[in-house]
Protein backbone atom coordinates (compact mmCIF):
# COMPACT_ATOMS: atom_id res chain seq x y z
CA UNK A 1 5.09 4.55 -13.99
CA UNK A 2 5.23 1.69 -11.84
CA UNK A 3 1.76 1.10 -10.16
CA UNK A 4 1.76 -1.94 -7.58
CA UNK A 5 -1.84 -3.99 -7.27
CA UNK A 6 -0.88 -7.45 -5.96
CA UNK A 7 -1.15 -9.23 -1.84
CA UNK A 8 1.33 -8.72 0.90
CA UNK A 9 2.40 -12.85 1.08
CA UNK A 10 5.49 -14.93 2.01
CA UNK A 11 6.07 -14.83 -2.09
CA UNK A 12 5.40 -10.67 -2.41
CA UNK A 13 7.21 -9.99 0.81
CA UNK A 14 10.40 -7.54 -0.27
CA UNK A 15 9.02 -7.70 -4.17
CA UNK A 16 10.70 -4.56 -5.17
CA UNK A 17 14.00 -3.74 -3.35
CA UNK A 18 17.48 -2.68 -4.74
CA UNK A 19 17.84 -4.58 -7.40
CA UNK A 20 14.28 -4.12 -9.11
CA UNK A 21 14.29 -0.10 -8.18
CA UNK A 22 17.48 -0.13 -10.61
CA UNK A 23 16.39 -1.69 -13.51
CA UNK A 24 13.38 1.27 -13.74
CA UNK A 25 13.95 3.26 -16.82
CA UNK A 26 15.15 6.85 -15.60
CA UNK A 27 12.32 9.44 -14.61
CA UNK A 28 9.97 6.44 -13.45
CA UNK A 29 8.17 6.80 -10.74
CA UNK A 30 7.01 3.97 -8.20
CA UNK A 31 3.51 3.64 -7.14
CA UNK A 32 2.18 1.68 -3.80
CA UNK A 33 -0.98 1.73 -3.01
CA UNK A 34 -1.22 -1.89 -2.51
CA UNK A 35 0.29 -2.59 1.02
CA UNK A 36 2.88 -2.20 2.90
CA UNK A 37 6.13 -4.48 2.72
CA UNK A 38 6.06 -5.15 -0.92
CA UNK A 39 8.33 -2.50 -1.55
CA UNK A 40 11.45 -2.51 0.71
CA UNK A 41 11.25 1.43 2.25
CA UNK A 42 14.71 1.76 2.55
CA UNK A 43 16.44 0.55 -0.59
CA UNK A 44 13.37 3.13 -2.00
CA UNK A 45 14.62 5.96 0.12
CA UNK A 46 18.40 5.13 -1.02
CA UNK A 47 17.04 5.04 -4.67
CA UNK A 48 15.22 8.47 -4.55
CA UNK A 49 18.26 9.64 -2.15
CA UNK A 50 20.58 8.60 -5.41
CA UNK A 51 20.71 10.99 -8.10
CA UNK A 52 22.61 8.34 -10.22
CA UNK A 53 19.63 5.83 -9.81
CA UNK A 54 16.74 6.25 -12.64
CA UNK A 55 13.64 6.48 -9.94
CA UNK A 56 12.70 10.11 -9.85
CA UNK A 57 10.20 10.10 -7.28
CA UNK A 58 7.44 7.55 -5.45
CA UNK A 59 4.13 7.81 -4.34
CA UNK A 60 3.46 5.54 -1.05
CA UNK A 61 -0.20 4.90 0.37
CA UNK A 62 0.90 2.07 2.09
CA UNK A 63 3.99 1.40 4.59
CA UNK A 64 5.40 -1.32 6.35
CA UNK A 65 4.69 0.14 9.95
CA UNK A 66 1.73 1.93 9.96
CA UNK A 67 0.16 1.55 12.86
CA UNK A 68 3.49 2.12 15.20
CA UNK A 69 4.93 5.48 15.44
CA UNK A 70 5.26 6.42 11.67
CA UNK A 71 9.40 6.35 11.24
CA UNK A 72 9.35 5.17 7.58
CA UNK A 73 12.89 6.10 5.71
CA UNK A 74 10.77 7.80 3.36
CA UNK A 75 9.23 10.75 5.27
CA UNK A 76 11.10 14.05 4.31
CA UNK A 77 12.12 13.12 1.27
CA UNK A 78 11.11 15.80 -1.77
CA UNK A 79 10.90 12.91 -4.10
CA UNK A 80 8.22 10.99 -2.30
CA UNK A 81 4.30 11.38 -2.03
CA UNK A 82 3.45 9.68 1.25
CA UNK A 83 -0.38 9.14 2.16
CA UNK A 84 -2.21 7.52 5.38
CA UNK A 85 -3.22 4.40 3.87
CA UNK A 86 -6.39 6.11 2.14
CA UNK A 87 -6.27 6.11 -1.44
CA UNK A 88 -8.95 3.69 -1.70
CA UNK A 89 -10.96 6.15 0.20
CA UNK A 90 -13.10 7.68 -2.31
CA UNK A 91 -16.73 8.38 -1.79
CA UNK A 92 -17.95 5.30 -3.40
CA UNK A 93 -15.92 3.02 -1.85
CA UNK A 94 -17.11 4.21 1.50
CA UNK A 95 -20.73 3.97 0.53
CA UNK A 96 -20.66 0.24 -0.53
CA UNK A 97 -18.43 -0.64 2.17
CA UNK A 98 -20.86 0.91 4.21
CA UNK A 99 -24.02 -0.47 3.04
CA UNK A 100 -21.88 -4.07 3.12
CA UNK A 101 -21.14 -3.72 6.75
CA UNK A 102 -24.92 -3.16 6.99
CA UNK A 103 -26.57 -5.86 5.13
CA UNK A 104 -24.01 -8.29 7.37
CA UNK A 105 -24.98 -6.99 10.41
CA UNK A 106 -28.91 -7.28 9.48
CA UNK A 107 -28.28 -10.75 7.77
CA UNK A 108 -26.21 -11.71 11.35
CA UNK A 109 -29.20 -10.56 13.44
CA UNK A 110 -31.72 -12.57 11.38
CA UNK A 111 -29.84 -15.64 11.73
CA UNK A 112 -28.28 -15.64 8.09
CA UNK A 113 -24.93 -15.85 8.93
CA UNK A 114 -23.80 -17.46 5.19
CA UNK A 115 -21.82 -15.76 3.61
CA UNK A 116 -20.80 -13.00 6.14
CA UNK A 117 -17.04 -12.65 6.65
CA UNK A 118 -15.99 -13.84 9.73
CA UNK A 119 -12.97 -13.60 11.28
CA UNK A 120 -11.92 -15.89 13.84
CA UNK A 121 -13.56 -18.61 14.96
């Protein structure tokens, strides 16, 4: 198992493609859930396409594309576990994001804008 946790930059861009899908050992499986153009989607789809190739199947929560129409190589294919970009949507993670988004928009209205995440600007 191959679980990706790392930034979408210039230097993580195209990370895994052809060459790094075929030095897995055979059976592994490839897990995103970090984002979206870290793993190139069609040298995946070729790889889990590709009986000869070790990958034997993917799970994606993350895709290059994802807000445009969803056309990612990987859709259909039996191999491949493909999610809406919500694996980190667990109760918990909701609740503090939640109650985050709260104490910045109570800290912005008093006039405490430190250390509130702007964006912008």
């Amino acid at each position: 198992m191959v679980s990706l946790h790392l930034p979408l930059t210039p230097r993580t861009r195209g990370l895994i493609g052809r060459a790094e899908l075929a030095l897995m050992r055979p059976g592994s499986v490839l897990l995103n859930t970090a984002r979206g153009g870290i793993v190139d989607e069609q040298a995946l789809a070729e790889a889990l396409r590709d009986p000869a190739q070790p990958l034997a199947a993917a799970a994606v929560d993350t895709f290059a594309h994802e807000h445009a129409a969803f056309a990612s190589p990987l859709f259909g294919l039996p191999n491949a576990l493909l999610t809406p970009h919500v694996a980190g949507m667990t109760r918990g993670a909701m609740a503090t994001a939640a109650l985050a988004c709260a104490d910045h928009i109570a800290a912005l209205l008093g006039g405490r804008p430190e250390g509130v995440p702007v964006v912008g600007g």
